[in-house]
N, C-alpha and C. Protein backbone atom coordinates (compact mmCIF):
# COMPACT_ATOMS: atom_id res chain seq x y z
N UNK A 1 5.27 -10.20 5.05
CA UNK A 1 5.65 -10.73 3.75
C UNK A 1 4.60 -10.38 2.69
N UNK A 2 3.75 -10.66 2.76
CA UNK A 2 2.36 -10.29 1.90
C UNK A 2 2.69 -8.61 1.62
N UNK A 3 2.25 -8.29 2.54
CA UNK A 3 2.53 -6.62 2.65
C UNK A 3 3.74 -5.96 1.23
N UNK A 4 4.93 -6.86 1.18
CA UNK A 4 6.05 -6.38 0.67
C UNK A 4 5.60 -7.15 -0.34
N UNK A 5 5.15 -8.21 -1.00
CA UNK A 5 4.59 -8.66 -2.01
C UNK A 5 3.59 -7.64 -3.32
N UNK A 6 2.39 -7.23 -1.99
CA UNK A 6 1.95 -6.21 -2.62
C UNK A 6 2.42 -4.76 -3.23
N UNK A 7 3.63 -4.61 -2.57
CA UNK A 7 4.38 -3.40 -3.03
C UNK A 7 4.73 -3.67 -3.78
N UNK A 8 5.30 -5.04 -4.52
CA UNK A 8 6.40 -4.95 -5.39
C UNK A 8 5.62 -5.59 -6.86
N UNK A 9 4.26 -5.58 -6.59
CA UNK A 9 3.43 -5.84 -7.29
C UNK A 9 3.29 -4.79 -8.53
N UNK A 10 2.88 -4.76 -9.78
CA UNK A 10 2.17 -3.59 -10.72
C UNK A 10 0.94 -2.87 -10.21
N UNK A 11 0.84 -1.86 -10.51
CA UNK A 11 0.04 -1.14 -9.69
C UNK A 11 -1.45 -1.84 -10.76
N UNK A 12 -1.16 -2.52 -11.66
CA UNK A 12 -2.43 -2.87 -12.30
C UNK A 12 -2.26 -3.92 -13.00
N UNK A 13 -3.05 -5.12 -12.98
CA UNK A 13 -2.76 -6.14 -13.71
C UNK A 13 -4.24 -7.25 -13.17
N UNK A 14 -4.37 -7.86 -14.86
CA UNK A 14 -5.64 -8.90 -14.15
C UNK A 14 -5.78 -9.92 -13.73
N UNK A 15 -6.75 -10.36 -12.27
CA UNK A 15 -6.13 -11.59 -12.40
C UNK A 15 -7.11 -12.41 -12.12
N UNK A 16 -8.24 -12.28 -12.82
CA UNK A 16 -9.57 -13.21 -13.28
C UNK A 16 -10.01 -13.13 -14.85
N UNK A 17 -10.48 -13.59 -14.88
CA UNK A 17 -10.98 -13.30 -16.74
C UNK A 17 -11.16 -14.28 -17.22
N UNK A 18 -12.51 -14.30 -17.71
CA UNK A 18 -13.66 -15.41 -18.15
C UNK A 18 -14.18 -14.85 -19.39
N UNK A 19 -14.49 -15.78 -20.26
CA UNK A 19 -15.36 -15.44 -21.33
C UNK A 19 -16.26 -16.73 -21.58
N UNK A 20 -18.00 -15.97 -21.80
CA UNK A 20 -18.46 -16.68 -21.88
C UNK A 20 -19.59 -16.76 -22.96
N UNK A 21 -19.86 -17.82 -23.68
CA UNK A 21 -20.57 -17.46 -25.40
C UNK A 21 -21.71 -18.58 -24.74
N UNK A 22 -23.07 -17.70 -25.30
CA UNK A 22 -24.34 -18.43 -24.98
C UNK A 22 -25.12 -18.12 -25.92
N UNK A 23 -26.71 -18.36 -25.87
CA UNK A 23 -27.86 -17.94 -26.47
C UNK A 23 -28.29 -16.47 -26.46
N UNK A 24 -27.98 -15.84 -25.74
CA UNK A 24 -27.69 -14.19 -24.88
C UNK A 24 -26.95 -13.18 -25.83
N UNK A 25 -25.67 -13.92 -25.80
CA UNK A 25 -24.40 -13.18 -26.33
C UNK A 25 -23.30 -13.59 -25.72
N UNK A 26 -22.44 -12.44 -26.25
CA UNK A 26 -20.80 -12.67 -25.63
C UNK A 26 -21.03 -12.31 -24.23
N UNK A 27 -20.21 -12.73 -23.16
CA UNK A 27 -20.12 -12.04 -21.18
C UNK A 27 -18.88 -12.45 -21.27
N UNK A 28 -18.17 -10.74 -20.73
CA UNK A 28 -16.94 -11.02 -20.07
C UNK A 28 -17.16 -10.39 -18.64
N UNK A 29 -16.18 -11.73 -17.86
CA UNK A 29 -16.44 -10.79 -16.33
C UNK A 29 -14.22 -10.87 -15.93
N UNK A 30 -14.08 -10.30 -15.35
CA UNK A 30 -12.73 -10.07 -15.03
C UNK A 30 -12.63 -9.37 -13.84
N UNK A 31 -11.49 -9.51 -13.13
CA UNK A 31 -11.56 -8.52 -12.06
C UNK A 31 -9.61 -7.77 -12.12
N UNK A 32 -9.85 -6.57 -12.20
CA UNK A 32 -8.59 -5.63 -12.70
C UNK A 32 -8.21 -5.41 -11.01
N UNK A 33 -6.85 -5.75 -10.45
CA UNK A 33 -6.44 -5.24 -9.19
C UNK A 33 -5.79 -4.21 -9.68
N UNK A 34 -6.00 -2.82 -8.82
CA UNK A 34 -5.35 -1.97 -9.49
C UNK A 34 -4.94 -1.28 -7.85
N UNK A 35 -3.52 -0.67 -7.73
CA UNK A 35 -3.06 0.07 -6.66
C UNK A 35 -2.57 1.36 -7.68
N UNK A 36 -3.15 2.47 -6.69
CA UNK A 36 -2.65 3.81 -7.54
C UNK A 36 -1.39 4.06 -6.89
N UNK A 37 -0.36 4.92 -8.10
CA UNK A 37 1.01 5.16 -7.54
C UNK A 37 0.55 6.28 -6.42
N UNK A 38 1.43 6.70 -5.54
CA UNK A 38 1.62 7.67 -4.54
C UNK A 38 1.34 8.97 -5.51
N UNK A 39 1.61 9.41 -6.51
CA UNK A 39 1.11 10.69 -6.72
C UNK A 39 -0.48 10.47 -7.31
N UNK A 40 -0.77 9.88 -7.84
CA UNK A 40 -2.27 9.63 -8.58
C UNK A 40 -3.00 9.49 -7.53
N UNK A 41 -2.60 9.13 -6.55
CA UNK A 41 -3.64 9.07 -5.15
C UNK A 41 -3.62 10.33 -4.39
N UNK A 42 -2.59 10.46 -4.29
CA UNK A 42 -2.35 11.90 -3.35
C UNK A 42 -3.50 12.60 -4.25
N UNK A 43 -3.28 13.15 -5.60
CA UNK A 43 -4.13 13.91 -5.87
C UNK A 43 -6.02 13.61 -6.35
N UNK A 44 -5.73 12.50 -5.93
CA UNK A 44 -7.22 12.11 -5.88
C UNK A 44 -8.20 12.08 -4.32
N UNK A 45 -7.20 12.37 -3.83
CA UNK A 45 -7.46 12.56 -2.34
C UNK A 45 -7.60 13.94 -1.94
N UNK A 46 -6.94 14.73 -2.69
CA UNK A 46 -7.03 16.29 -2.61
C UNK A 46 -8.27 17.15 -3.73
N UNK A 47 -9.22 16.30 -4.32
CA UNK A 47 -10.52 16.47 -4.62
C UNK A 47 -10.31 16.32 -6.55
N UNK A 48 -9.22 15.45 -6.93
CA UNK A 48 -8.93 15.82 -8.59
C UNK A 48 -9.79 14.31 -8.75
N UNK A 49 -11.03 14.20 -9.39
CA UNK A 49 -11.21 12.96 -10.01
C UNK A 49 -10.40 12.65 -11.24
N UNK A 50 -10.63 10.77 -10.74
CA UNK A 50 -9.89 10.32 -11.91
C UNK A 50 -10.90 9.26 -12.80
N UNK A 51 -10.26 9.34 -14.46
CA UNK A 51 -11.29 8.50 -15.08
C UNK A 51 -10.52 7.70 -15.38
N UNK A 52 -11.23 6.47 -15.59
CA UNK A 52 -10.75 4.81 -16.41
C UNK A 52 -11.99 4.84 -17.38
N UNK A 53 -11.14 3.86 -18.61
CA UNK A 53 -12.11 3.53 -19.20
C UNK A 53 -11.83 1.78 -19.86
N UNK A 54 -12.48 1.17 -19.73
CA UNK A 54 -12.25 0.12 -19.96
C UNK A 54 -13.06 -0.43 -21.41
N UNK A 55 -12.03 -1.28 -22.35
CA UNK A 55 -12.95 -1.47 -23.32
C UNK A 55 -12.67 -2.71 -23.55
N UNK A 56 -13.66 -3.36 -24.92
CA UNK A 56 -13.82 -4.89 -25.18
C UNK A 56 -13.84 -5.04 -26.74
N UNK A 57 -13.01 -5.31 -27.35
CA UNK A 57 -13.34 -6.03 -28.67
C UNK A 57 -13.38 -7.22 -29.21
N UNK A 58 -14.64 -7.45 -29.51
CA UNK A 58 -14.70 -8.98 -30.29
C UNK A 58 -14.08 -9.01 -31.81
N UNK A 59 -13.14 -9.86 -32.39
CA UNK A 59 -12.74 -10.06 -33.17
C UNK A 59 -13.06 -11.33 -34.21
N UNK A 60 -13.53 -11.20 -35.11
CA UNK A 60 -13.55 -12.15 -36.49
C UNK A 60 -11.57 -12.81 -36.63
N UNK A 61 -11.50 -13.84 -36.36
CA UNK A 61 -9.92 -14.48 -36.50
C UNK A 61 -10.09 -14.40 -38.02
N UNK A 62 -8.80 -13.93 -38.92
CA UNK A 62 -9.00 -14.38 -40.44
C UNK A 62 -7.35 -14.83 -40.30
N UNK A 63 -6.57 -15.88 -41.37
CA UNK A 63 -5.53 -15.84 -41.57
C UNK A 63 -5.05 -15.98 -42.51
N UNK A 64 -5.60 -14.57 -43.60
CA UNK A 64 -5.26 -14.27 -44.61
C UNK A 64 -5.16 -12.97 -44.47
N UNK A 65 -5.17 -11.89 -43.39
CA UNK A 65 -5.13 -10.58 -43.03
C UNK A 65 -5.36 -10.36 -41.98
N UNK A 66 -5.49 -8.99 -41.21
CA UNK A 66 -5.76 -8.91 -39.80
C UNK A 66 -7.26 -8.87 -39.14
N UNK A 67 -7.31 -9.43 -38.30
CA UNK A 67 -8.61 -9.96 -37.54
C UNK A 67 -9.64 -8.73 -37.98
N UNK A 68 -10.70 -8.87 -38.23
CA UNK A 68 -12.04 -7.96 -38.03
C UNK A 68 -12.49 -7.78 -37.38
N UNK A 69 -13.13 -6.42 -36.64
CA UNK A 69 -14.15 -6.18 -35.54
C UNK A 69 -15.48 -6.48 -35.89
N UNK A 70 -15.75 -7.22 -35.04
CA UNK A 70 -17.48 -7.40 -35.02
C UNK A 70 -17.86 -6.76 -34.09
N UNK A 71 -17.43 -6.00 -32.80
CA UNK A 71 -18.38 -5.70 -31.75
C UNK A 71 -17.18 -5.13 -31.10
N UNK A 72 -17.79 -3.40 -30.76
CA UNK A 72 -16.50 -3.04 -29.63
C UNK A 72 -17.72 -2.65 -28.64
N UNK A 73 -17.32 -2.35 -27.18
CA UNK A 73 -18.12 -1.62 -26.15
C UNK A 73 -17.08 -1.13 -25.05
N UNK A 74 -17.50 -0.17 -24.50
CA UNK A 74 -17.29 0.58 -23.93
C UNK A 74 -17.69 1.19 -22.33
N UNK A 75 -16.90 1.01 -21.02
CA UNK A 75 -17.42 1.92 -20.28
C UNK A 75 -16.73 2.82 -19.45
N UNK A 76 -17.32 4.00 -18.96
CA UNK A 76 -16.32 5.13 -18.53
C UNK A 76 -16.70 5.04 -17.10
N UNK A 77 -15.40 5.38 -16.31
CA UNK A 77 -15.56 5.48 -15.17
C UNK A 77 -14.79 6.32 -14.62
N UNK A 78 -15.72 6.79 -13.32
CA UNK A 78 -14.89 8.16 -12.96
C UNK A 78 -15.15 7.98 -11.53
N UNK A 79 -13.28 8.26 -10.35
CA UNK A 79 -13.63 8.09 -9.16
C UNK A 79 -13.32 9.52 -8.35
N UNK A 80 -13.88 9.84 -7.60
CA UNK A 80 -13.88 10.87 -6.90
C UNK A 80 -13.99 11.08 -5.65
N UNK A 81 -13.35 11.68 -5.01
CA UNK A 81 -13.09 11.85 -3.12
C UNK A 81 -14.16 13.05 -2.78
N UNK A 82 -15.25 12.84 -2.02
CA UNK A 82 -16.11 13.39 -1.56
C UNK A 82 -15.57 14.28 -0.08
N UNK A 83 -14.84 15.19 0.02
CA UNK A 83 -14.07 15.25 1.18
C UNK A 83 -15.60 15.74 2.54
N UNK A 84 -16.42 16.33 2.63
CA UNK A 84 -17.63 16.41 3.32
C UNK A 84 -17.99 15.55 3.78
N UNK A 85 -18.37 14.08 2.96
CA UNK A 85 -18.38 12.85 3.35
C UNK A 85 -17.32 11.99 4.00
N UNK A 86 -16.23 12.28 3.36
CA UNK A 86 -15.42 11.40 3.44
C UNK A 86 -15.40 9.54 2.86
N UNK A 87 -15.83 9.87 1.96
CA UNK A 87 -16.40 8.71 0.83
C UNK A 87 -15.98 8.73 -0.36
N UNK A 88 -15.82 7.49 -1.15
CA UNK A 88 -15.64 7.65 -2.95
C UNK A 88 -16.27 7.56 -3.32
N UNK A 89 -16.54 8.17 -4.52
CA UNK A 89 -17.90 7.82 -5.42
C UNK A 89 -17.60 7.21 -6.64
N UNK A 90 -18.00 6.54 -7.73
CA UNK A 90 -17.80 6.02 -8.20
C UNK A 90 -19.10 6.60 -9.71
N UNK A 91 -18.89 7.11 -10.68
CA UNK A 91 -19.96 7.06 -11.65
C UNK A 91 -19.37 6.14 -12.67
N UNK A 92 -20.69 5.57 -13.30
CA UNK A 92 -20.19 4.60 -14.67
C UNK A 92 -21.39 5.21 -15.39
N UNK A 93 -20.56 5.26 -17.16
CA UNK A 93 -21.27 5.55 -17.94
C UNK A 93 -20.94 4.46 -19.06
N UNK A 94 -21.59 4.52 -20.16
CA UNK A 94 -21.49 4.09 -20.96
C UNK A 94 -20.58 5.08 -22.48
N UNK A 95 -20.84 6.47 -22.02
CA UNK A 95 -20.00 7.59 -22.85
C UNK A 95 -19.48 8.37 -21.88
N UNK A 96 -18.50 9.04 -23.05
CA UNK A 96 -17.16 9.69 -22.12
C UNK A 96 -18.35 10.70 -20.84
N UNK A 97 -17.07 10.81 -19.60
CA UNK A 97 -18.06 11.69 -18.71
C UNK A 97 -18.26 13.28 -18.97
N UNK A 98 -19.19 13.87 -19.02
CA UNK A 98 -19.07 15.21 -18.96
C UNK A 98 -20.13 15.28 -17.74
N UNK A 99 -20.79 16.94 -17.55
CA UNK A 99 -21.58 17.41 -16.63
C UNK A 99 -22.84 16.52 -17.05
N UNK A 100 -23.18 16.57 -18.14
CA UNK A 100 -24.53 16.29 -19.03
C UNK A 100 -24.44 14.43 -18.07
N UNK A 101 -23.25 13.89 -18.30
CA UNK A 101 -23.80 12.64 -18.61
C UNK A 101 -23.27 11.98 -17.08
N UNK A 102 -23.21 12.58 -15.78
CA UNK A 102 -22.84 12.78 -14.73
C UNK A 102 -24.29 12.39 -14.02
N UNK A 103 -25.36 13.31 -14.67
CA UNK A 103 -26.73 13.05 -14.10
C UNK A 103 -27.48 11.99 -14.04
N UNK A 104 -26.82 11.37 -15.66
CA UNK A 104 -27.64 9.86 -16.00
C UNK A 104 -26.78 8.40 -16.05
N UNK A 105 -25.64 8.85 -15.03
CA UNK A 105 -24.87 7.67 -14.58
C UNK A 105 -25.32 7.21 -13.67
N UNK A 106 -24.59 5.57 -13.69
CA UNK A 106 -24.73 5.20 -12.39
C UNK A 106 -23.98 5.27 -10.84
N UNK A 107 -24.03 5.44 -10.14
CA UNK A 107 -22.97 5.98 -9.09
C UNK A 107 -23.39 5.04 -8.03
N UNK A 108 -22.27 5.08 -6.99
CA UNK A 108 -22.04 3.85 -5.92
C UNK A 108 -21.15 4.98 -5.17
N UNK A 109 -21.12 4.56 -3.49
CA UNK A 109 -20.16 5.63 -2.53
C UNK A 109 -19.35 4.62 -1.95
N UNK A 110 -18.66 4.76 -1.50
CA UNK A 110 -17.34 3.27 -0.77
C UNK A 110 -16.40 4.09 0.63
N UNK A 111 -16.83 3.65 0.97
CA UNK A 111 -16.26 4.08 2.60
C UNK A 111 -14.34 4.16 2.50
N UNK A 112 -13.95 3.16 1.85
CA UNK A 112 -12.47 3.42 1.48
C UNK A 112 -12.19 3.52 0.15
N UNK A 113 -10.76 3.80 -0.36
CA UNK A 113 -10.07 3.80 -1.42
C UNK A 113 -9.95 2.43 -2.00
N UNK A 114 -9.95 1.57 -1.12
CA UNK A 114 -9.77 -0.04 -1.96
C UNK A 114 -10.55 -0.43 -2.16
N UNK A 115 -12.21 -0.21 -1.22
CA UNK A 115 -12.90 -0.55 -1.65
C UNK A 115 -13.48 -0.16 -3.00
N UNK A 116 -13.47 0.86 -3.57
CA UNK A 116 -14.04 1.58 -4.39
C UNK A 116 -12.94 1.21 -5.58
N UNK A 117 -11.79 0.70 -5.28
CA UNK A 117 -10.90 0.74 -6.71
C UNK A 117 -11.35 -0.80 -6.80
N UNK A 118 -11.36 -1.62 -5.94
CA UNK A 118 -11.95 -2.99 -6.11
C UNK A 118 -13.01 -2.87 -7.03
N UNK A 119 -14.15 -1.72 -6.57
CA UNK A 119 -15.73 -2.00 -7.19
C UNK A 119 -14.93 -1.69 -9.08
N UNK A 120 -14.43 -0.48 -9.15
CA UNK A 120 -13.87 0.16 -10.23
C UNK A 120 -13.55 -1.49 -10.90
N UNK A 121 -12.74 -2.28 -10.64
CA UNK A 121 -12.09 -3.16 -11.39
C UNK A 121 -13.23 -4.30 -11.65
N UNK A 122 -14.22 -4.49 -11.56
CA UNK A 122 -14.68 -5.67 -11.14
C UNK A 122 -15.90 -5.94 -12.32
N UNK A 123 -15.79 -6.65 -13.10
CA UNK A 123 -16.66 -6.46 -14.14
C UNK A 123 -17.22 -8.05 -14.14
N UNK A 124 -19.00 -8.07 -13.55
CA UNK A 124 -19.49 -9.19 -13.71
C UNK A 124 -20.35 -9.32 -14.86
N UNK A 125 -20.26 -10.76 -16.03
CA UNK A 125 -21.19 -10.57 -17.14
C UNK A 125 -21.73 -9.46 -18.17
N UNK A 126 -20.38 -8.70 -18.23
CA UNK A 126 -20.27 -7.60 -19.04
C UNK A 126 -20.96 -8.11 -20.28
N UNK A 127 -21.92 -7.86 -20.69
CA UNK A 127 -21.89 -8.20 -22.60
C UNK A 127 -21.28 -7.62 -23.13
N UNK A 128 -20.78 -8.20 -24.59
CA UNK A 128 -19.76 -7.64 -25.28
C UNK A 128 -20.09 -7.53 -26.31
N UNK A 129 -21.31 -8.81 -27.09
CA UNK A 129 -21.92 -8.74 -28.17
C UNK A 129 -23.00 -9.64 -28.15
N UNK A 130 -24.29 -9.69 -28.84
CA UNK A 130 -25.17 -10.06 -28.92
C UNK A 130 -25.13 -11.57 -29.82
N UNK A 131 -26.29 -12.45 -29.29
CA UNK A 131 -25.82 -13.66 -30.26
C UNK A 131 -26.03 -13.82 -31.63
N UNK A 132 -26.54 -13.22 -32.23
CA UNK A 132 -26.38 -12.78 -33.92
C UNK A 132 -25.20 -12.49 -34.40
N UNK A 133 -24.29 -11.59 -33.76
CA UNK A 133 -23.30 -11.23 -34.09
C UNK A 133 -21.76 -12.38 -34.80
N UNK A 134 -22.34 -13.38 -33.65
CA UNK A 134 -21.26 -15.06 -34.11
C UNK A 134 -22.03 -15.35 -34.56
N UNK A 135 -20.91 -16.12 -35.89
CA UNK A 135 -20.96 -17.13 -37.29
C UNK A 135 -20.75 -18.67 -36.48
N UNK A 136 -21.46 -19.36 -36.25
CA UNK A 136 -20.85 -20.86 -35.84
C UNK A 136 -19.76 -21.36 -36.92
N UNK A 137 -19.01 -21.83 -36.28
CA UNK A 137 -17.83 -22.61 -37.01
C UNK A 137 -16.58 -21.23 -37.00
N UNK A 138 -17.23 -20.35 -36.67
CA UNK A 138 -16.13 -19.32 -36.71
C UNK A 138 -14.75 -18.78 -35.38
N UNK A 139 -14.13 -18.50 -35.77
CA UNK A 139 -12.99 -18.52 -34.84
C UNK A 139 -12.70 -16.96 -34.23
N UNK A 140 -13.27 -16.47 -32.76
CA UNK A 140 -12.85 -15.25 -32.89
C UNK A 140 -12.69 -14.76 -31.34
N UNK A 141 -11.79 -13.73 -31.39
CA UNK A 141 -10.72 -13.41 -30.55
C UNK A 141 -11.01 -12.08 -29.47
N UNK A 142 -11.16 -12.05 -28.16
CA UNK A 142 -11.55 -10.83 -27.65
C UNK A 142 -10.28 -9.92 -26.79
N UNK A 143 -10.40 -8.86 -26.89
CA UNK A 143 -9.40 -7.87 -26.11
C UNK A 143 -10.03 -7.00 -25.73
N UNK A 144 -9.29 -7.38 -24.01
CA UNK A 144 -9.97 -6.01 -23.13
C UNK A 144 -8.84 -5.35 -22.82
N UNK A 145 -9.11 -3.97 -22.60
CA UNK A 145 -7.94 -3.24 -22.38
C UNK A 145 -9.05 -2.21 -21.05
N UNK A 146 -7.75 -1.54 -20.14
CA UNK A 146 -8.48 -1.00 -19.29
C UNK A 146 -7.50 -0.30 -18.45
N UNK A 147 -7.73 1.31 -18.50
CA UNK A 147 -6.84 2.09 -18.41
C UNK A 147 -7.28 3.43 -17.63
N UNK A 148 -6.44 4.13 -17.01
CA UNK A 148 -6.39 5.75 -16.28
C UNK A 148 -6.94 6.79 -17.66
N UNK A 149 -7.73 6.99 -17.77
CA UNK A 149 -7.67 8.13 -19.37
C UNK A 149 -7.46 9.45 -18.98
N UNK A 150 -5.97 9.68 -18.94
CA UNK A 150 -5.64 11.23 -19.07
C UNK A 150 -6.14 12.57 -19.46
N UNK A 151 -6.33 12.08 -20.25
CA UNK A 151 -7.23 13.08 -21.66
C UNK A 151 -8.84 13.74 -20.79
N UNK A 152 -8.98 13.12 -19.72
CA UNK A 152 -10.05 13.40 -18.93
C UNK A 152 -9.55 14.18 -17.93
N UNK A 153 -8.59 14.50 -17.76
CA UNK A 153 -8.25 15.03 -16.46
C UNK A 153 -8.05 16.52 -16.57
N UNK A 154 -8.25 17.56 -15.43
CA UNK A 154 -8.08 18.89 -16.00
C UNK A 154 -6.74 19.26 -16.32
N UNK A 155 -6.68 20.15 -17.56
CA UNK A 155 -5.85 20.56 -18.27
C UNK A 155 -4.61 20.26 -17.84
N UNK A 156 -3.99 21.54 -16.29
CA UNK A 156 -2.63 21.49 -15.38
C UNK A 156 -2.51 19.70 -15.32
N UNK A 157 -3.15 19.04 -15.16
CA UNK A 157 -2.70 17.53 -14.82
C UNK A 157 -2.70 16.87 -16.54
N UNK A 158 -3.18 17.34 -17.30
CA UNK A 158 -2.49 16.72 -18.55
C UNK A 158 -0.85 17.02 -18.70
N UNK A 159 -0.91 18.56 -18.68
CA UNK A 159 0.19 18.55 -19.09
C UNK A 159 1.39 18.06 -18.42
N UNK A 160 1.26 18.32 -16.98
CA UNK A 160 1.82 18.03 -15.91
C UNK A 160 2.69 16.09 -16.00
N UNK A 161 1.32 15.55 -16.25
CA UNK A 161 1.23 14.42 -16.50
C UNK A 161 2.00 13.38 -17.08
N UNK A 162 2.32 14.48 -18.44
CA UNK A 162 3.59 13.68 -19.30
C UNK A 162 4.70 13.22 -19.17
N UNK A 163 4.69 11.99 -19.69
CA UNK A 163 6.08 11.54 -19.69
C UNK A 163 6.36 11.16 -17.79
N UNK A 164 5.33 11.28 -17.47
CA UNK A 164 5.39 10.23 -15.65
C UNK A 164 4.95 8.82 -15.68
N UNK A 165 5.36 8.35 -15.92
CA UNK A 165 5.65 6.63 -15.25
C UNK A 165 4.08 6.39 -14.58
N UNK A 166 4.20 7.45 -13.27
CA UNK A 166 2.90 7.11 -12.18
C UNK A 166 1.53 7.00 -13.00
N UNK A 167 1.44 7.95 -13.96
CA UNK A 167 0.39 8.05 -14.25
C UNK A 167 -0.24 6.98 -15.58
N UNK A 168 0.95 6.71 -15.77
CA UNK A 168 0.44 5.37 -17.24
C UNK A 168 0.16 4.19 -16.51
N UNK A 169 -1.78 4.14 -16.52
CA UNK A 169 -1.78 3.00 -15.80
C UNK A 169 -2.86 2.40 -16.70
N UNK A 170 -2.18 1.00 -17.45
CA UNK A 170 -3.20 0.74 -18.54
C UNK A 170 -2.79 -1.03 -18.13
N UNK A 171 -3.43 -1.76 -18.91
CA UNK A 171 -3.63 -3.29 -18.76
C UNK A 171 -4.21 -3.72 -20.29
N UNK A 172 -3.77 -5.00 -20.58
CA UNK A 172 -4.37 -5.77 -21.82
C UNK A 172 -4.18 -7.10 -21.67
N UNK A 173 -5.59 -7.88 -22.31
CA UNK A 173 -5.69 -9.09 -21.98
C UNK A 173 -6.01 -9.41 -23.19
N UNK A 174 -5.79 -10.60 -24.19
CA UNK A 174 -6.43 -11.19 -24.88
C UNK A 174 -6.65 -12.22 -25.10
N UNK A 175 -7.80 -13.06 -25.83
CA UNK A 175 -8.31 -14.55 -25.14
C UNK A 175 -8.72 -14.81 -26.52
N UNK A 176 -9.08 -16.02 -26.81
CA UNK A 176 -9.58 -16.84 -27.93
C UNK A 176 -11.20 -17.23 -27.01
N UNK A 177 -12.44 -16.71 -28.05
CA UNK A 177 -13.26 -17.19 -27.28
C UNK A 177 -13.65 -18.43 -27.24
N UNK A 178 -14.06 -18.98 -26.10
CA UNK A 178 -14.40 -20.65 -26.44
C UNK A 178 -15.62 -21.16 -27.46
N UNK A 179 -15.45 -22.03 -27.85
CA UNK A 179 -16.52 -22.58 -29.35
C UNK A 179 -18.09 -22.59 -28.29
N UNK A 180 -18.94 -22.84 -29.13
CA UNK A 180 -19.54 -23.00 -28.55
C UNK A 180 -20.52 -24.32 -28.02
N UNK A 181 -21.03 -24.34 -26.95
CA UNK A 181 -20.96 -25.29 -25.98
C UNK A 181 -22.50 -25.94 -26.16
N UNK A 182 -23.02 -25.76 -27.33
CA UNK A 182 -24.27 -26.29 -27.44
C UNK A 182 -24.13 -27.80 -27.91
């Protein structure tokens, strides 16, 4: 039963998510379950890395126009099948990945595919913004979004890509942050 549960599940959707306002700053921690469709895996298994990138915006609430950004951040992630090893690797950056910024990431190896899409989803005490950034008495709103980024993938799999179902794998959450607790 479980088993057929999980199938009939979204291949991505969140299902933790905390926000938390201190002396520090903004922390979001969340955890993204994500199952890749049958083709996005197949070819990540056949040596094509894939990138996510997950992002965060803090918002100024106004309701006399649309909300203001006070604070966006950003991180890139890229997973990859080590077939020699037989391991995933995992790099996180803070900017998009290229060769350059491959060297000065951080990287992690994961013995399976779930494990490593688990680590991928799992965001503890992310900062989002610094405590200067909040006005006390002010009202404001965060959205994380966190997604497959195409646009990273080599060329044949962009184009390839389009207009497939499998491959649009994105998520959005948004929260009112709590006042604060001093």
């Amino acid at each position: 039963m479980a088993a057929a549960a999980w199938a009939d599940a979204p291949p991505l959707h969140i299902s933790q998510f905390q926000l938390e306002r201190s002396d520090q700053g903004v922390f979001l921690s969340a955890q993204v379950e994500l199952r890749l469709p049958a083709a996005v895996e197949d070819a990540a298994r056949r040596g094509v890395p894939l990138y996510f990138v997950a992002e965060a915006d803090l918002r100024r609430e106004r309701w006399y126009w649309y909300d203001s950004k006070v604070a966006s951040v950003r991180r890139y992630l890229r997973l990859a099948f080590q077939p020699l090893t037989r391991r995933w690797r995992i790099n996180m950056a803070a900017e998009p990945m290229t060769s350059a910024v491959l060297g000065v990431s951080l990287a992690q190896s994961h013995e399976t595919l779930e494990e490593a899409l688990s680590a991928i989803g799992r965001f503890s005490r992310w900062r989002i913004a610094d405590a200067g950034m909040i006005e006390p008495g002010v009202r404001y709103g965060v959205e994380f979004r966190f997604a497959l980024d195409v646009s990273q993938l080599p060329r044949p799999f962009q184009i390839g890509t389009a207009g497939q179902s499998d491959w649009s794998l994105a998520v959005t959450r948004s929260e009112r942050l709590p006042e604060d607790a001093r």
